[in-house]
Structures are given as structure tokens and as C-alpha cells.
PDB file of N, CA and C in Angstrom:
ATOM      1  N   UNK A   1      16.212 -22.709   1.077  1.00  0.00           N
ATOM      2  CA  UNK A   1      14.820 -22.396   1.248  1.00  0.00           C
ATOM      3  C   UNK A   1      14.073 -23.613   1.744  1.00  0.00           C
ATOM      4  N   UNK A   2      13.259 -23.493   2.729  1.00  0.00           N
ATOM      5  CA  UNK A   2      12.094 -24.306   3.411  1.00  0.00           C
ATOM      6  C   UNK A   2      10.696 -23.966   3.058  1.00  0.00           C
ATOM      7  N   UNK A   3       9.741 -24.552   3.514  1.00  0.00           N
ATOM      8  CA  UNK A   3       8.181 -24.123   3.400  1.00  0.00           C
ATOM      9  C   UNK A   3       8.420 -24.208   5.143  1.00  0.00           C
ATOM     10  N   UNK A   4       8.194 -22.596   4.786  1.00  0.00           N
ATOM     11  CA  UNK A   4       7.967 -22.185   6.637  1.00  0.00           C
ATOM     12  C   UNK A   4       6.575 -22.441   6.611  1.00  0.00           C
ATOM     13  N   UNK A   5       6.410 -23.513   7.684  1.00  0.00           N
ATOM     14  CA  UNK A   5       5.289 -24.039   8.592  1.00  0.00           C
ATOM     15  C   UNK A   5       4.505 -22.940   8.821  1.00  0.00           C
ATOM     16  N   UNK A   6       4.593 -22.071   9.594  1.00  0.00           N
ATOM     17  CA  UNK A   6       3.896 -20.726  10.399  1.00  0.00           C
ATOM     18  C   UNK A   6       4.698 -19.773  10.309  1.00  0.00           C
ATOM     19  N   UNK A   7       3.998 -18.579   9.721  1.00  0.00           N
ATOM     20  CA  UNK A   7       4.605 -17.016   9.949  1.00  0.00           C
ATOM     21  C   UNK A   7       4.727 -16.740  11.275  1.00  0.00           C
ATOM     22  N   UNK A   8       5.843 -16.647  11.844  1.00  0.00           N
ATOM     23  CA  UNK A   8       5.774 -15.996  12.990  1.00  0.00           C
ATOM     24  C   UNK A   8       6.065 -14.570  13.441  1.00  0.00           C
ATOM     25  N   UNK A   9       7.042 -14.787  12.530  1.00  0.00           N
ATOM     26  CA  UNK A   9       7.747 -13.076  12.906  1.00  0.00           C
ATOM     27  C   UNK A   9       5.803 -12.354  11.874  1.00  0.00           C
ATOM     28  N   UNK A  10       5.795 -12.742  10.791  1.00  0.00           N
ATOM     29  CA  UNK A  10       5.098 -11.551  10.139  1.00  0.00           C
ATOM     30  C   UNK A  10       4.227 -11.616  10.801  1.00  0.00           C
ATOM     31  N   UNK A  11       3.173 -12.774  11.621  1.00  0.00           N
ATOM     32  CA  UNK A  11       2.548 -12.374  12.317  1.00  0.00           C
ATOM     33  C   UNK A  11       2.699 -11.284  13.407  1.00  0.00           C
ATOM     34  N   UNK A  12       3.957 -11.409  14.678  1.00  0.00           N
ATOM     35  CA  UNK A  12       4.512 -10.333  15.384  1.00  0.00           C
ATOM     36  C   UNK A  12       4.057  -9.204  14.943  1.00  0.00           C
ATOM     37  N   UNK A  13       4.701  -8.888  13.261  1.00  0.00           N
ATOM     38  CA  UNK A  13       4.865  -7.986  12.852  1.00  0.00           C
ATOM     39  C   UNK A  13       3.523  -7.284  12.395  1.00  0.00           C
ATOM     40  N   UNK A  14       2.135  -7.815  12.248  1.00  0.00           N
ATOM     41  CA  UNK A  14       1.536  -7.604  11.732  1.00  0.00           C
ATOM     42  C   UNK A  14       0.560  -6.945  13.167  1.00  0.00           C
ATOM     43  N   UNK A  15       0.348  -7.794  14.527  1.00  0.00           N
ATOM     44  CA  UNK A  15       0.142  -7.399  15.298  1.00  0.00           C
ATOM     45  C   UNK A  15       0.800  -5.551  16.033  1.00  0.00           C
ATOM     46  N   UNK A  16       1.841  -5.936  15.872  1.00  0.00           N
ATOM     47  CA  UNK A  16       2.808  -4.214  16.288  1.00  0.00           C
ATOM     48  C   UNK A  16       2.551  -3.232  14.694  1.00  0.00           C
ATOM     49  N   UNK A  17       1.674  -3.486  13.669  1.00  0.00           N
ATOM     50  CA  UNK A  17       1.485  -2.688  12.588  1.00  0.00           C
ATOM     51  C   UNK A  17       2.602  -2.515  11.558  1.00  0.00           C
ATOM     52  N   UNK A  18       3.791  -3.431  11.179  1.00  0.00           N
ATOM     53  CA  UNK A  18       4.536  -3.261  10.551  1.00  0.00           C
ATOM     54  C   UNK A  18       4.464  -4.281   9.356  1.00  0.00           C
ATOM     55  N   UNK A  19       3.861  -3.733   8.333  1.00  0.00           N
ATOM     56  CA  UNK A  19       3.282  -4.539   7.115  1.00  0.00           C
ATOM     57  C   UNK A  19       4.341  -5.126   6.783  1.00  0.00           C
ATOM     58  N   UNK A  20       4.744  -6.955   6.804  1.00  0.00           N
ATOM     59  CA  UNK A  20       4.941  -7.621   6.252  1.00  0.00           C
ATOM     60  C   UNK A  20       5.443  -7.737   4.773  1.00  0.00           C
ATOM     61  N   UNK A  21       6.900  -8.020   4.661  1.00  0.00           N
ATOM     62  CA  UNK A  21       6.723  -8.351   2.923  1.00  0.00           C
ATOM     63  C   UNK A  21       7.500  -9.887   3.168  1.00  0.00           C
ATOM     64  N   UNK A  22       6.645 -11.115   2.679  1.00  0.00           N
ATOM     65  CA  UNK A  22       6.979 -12.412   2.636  1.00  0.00           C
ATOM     66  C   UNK A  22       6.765 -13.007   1.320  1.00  0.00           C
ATOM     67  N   UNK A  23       7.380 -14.334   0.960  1.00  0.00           N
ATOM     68  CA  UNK A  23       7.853 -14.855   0.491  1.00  0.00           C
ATOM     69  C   UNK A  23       5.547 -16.062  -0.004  1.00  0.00           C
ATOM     70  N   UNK A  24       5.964 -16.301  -1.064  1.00  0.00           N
ATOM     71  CA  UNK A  24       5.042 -17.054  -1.796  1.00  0.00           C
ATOM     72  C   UNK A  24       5.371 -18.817  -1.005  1.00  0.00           C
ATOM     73  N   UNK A  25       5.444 -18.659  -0.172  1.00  0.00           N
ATOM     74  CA  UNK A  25       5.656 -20.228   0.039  1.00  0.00           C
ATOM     75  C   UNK A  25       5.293 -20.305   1.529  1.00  0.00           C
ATOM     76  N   UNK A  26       5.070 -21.911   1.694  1.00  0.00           N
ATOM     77  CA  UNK A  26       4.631 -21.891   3.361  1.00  0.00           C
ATOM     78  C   UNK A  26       3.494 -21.265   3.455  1.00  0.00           C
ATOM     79  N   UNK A  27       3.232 -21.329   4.527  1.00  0.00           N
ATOM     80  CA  UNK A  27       1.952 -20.674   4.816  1.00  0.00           C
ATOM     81  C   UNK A  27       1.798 -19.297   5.241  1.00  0.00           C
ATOM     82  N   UNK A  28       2.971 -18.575   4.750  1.00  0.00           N
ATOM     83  CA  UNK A  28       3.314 -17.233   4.807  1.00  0.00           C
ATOM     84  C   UNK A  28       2.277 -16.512   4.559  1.00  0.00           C
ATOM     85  N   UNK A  29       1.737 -16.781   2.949  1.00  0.00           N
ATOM     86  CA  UNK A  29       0.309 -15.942   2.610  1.00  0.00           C
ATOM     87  C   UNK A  29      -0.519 -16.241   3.240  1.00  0.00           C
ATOM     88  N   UNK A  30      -0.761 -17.137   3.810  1.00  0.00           N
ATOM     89  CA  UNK A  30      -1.779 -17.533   4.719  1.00  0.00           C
ATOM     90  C   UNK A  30      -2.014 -16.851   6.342  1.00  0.00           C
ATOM     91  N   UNK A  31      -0.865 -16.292   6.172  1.00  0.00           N
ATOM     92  CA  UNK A  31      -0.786 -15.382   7.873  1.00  0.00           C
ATOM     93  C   UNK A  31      -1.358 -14.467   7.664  1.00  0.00           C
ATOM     94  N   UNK A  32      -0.602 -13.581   6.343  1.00  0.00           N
ATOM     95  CA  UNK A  32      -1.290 -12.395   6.100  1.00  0.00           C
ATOM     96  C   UNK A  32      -2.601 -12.223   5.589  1.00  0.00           C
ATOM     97  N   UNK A  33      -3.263 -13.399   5.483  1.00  0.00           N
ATOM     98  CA  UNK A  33      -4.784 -13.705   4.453  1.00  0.00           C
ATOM     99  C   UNK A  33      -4.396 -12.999   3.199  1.00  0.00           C
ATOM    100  N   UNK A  34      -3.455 -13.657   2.218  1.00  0.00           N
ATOM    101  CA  UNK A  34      -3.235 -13.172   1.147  1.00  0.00           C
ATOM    102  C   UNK A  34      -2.340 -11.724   0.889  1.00  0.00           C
ATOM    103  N   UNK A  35      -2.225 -11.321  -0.275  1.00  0.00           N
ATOM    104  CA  UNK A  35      -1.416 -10.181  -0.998  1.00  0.00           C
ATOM    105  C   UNK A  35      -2.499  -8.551  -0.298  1.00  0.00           C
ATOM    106  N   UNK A  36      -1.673  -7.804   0.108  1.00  0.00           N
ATOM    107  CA  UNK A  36      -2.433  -6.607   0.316  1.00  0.00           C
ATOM    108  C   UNK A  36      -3.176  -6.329  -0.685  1.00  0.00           C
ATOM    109  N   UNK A  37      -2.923  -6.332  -1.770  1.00  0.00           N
ATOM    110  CA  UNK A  37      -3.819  -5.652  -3.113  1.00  0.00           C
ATOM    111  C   UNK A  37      -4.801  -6.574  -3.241  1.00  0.00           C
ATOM    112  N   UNK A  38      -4.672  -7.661  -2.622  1.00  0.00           N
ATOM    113  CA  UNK A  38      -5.920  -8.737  -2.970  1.00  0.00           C
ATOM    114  C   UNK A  38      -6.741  -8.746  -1.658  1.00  0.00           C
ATOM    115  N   UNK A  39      -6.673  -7.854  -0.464  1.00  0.00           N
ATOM    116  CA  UNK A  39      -7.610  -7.998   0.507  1.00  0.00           C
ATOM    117  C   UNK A  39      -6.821  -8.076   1.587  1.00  0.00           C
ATOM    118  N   UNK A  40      -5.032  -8.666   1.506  1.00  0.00           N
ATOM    119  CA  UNK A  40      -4.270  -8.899   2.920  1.00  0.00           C
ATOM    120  C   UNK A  40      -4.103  -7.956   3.331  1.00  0.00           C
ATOM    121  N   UNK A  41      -2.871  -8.337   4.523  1.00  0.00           N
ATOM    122  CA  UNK A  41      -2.284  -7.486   5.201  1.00  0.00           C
ATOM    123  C   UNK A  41      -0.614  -7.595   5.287  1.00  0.00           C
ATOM    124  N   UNK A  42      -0.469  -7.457   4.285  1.00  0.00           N
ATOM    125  CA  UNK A  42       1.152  -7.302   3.754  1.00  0.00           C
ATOM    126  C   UNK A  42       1.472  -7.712   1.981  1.00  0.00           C
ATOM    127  N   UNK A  43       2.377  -7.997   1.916  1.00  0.00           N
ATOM    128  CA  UNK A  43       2.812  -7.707   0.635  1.00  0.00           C
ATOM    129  C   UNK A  43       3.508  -9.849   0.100  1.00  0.00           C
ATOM    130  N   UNK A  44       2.771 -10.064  -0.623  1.00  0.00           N
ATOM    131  CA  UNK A  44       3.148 -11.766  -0.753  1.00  0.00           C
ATOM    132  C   UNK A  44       4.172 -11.654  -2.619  1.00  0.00           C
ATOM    133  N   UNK A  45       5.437 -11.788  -1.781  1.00  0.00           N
ATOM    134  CA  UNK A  45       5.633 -11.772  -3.190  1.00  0.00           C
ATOM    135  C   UNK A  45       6.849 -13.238  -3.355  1.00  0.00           C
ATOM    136  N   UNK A  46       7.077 -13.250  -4.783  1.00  0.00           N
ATOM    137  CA  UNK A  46       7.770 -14.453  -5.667  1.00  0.00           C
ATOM    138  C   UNK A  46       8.797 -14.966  -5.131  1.00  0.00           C
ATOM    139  N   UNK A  47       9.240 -16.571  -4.755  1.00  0.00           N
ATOM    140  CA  UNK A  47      10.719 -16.629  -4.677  1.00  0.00           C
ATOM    141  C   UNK A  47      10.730 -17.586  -5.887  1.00  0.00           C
ATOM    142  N   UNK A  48      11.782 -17.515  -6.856  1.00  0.00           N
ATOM    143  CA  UNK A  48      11.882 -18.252  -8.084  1.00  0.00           C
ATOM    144  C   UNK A  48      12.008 -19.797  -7.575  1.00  0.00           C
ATOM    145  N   UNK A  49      11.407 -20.101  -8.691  1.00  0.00           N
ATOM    146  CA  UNK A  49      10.809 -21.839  -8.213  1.00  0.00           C
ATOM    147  C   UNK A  49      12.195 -22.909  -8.156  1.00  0.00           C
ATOM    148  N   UNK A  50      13.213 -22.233  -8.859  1.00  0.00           N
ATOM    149  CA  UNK A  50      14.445 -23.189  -9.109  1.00  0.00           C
ATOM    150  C   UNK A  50      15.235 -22.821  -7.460  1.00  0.00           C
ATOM    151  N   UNK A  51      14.834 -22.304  -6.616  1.00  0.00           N
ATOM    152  CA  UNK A  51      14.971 -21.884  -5.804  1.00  0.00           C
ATOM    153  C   UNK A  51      15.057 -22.994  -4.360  1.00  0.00           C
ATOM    154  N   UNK A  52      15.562 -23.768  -3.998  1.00  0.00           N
ATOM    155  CA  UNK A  52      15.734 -24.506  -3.255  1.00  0.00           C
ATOM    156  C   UNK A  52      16.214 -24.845  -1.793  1.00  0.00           C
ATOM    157  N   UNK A  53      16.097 -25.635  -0.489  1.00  0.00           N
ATOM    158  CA  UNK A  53      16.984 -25.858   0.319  1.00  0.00           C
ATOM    159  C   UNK A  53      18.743 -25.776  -0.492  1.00  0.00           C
ATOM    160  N   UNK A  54      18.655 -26.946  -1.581  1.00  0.00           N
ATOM    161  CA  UNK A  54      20.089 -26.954  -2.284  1.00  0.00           C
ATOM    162  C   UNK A  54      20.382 -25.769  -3.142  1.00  0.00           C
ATOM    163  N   UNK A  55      19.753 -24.943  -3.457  1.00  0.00           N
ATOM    164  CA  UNK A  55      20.499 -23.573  -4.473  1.00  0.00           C
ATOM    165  C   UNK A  55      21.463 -23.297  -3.766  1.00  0.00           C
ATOM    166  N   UNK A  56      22.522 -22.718  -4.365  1.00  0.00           N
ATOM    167  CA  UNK A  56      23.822 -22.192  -4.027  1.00  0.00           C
ATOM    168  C   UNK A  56      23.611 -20.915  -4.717  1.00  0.00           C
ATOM    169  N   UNK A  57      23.311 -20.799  -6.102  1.00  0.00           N
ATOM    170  CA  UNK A  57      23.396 -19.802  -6.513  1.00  0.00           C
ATOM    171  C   UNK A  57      22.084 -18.408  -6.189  1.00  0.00           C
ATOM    172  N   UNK A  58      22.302 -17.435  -6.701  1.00  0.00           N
ATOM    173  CA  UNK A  58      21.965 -16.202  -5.892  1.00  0.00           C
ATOM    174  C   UNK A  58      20.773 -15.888  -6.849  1.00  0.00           C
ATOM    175  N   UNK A  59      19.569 -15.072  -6.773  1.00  0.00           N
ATOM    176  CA  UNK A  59      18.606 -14.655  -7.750  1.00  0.00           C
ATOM    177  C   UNK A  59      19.106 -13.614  -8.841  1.00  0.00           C
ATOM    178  N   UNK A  60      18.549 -13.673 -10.168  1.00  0.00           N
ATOM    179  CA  UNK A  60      19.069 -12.935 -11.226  1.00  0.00           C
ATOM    180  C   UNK A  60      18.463 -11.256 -10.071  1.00  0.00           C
ATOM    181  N   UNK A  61      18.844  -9.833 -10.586  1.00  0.00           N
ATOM    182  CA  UNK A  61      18.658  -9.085 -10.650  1.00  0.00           C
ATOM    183  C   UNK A  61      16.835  -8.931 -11.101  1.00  0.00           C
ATOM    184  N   UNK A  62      16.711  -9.379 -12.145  1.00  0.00           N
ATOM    185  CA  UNK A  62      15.253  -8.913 -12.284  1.00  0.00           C
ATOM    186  C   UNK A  62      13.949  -9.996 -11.589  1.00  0.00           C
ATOM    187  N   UNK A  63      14.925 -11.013 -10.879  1.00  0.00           N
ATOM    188  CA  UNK A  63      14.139 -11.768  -9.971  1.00  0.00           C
ATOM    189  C   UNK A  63      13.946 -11.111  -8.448  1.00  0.00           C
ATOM    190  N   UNK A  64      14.893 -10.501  -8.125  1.00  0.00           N
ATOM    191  CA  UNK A  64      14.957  -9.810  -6.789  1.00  0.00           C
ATOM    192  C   UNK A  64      14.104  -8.326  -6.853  1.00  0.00           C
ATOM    193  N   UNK A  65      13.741  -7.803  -8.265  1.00  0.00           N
ATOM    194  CA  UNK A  65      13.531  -6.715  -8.573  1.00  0.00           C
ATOM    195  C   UNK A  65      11.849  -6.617  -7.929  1.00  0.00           C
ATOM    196  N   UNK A  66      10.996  -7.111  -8.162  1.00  0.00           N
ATOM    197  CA  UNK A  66       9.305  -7.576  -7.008  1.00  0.00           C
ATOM    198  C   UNK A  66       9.678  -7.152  -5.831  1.00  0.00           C
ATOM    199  N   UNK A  67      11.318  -7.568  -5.177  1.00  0.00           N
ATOM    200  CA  UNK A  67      11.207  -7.289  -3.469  1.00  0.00           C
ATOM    201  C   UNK A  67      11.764  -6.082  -3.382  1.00  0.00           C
ATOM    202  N   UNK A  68      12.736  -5.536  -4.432  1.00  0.00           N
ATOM    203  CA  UNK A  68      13.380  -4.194  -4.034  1.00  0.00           C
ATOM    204  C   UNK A  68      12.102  -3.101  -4.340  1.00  0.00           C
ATOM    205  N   UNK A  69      11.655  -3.572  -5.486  1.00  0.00           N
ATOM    206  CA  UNK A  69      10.242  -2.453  -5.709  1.00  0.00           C
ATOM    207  C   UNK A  69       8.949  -2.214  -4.675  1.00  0.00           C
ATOM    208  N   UNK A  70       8.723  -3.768  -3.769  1.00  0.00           N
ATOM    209  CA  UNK A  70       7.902  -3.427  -2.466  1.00  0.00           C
ATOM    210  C   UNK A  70       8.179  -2.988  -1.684  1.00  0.00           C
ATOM    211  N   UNK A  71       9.822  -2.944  -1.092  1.00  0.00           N
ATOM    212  CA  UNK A  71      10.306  -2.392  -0.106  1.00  0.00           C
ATOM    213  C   UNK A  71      10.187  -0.799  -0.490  1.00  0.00           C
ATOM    214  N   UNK A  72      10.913  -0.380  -1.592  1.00  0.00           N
ATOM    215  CA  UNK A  72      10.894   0.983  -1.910  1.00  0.00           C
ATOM    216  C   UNK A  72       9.335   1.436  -1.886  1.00  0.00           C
ATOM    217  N   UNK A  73       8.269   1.164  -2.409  1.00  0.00           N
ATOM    218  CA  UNK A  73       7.277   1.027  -2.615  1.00  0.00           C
ATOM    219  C   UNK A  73       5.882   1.681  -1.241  1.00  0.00           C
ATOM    220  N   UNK A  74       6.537   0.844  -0.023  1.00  0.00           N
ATOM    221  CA  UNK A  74       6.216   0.893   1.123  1.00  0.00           C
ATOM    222  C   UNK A  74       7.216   2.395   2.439  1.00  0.00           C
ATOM    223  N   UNK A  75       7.904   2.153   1.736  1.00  0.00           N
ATOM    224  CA  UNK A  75       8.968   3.222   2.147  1.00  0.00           C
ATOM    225  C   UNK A  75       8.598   4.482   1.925  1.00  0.00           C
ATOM    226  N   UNK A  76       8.671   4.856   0.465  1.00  0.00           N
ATOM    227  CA  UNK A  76       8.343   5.844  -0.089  1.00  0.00           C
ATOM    228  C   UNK A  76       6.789   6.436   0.260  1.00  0.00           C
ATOM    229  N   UNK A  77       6.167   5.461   0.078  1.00  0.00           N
ATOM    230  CA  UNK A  77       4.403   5.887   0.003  1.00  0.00           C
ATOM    231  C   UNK A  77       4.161   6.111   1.432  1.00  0.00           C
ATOM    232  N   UNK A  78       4.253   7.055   2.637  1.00  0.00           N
ATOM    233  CA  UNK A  78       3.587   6.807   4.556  1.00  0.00           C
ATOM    234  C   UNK A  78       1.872   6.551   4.225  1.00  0.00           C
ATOM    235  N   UNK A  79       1.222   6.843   3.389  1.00  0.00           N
ATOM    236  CA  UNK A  79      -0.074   6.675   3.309  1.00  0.00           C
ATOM    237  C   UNK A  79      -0.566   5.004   3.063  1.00  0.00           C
ATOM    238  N   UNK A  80       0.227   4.261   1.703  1.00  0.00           N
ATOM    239  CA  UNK A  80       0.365   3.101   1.751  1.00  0.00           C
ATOM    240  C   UNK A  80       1.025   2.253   2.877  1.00  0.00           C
ATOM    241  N   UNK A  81       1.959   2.582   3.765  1.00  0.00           N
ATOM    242  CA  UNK A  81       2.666   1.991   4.852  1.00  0.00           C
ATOM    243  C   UNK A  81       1.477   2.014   5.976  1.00  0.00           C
ATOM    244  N   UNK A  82       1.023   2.722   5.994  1.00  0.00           N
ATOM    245  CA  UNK A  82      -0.137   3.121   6.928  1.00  0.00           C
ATOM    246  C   UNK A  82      -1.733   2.274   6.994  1.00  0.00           C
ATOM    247  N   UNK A  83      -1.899   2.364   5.476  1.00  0.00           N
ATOM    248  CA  UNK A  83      -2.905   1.502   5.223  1.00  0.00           C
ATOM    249  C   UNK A  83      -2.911   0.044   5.307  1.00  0.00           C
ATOM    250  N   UNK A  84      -1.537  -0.717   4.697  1.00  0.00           N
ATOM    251  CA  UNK A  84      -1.257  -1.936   4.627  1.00  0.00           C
ATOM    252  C   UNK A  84      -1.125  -1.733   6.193  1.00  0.00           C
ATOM    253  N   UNK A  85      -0.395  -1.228   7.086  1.00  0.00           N
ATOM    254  CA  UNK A  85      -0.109  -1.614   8.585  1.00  0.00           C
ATOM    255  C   UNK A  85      -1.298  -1.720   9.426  1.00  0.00           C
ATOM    256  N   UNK A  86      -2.397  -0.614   9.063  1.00  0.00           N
ATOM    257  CA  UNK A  86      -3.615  -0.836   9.764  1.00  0.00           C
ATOM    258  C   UNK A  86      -4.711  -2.132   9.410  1.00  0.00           C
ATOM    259  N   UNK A  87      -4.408  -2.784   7.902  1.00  0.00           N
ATOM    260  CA  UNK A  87      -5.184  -3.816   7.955  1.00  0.00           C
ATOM    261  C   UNK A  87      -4.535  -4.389   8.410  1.00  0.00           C
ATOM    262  N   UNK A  88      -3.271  -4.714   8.296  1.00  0.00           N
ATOM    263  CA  UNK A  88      -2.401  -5.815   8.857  1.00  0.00           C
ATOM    264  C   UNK A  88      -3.046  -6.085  10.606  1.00  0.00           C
ATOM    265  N   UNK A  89      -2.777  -5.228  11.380  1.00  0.00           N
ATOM    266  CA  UNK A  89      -3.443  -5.049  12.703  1.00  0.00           C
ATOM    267  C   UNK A  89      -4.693  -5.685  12.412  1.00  0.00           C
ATOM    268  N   UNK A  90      -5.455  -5.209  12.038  1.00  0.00           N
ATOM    269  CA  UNK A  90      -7.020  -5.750  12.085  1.00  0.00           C
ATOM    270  C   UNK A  90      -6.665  -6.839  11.717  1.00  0.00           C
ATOM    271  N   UNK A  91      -6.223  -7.613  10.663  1.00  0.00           N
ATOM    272  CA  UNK A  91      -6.503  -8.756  10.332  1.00  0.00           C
ATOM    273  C   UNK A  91      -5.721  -9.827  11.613  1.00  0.00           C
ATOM    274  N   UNK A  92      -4.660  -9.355  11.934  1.00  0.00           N
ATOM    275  CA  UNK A  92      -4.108  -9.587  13.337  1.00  0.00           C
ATOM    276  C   UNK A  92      -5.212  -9.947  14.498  1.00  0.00           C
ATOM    277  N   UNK A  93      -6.264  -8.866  14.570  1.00  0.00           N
ATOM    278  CA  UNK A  93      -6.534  -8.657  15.767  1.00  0.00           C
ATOM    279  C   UNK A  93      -7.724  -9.780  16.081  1.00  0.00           C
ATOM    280  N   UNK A  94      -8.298 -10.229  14.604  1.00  0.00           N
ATOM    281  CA  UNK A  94      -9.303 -10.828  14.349  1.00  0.00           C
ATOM    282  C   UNK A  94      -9.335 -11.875  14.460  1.00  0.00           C
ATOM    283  N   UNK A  95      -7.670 -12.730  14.338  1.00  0.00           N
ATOM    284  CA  UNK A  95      -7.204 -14.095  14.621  1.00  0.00           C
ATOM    285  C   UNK A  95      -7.294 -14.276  15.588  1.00  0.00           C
TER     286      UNK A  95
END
């Protein structure tokens, strides 16, 4: 793990309407102007802090469990996929 400098892809992604789910580090939240539920345009969630360039080892199950539940989350809901994708755009469009 790095502190990605600039979102790029989620930006891409946010421009073509495909809501974003990134990582708490870097200036990731900062692409999306924060967590969808807090005003963004995508989904900002946890990478465990012991979490490093050097980790070798893999996240527990209930650490990975935040990203399997947004993905499903976004999947499942077309009304939520829709909403997060259209702010995502706007907030895109506004940069």
C-alpha cells in the first residue's frame, strides 16, 4: 500500500457515472469530496492501518467485510447506484 497522490481512475470513473468505491488514504476522499453518505460521490471506505507498502499478510475477513458490503450494497440497490453515479458526475463536472 501507497498514499495515492491523485485519484485517477475514480476520477475517470466518476466523470463516465460509475460510483467509485476507494480506499481511506491518499487523496482518494478528496476526489470524491468525501463519503457518499456524507455529501460525496462514491463510497470512502477503511484499509486497516497495520496495512502497509511491507504487509505480506492478507486482511482478516471482517476487515474486508465494509468493501464486500459496498460492493453488494451498490449492486443490489439500481436506485442507490444511480444516485451515488449522478452526484458523482456532478461533482465531476464541477471540477
Amino acid at each position: 500500500m501507497w498514499e495515492e497522490p491523485f485519484g485517477r481512475v475514480a476520477a475517470e470513473a466518476m466523470i463516465n457515472g460509475v460510483p467509485p468505491l476507494v480506499a481511506d488514504r491518499g487523496s482518494l476522499p478528496d476526489v470524491l469530496d468525501g463519503d457518499f453518505f456524507a455529501g460525496g460521490g462514491g463510497r470512502v471506505l477503511p484499509i486497516p492501518a497495520w496495512m502497509t507498502a511491507k504487509s505480506s499478510a492478507l486482511p482478516s475477513e471482517a476487515e474486508i467485510a465494509p468493501w464486500f458490503d459496498a460492493v453488494c450494497e451498490v449492486w443490489d440497490d439500481p436506485a442507490l447506484y444511480e444516485e451515488i453515479a449522478s452526484r458523482a458526475q456532478k461533482i465531476a463536472a464541477d471540477r
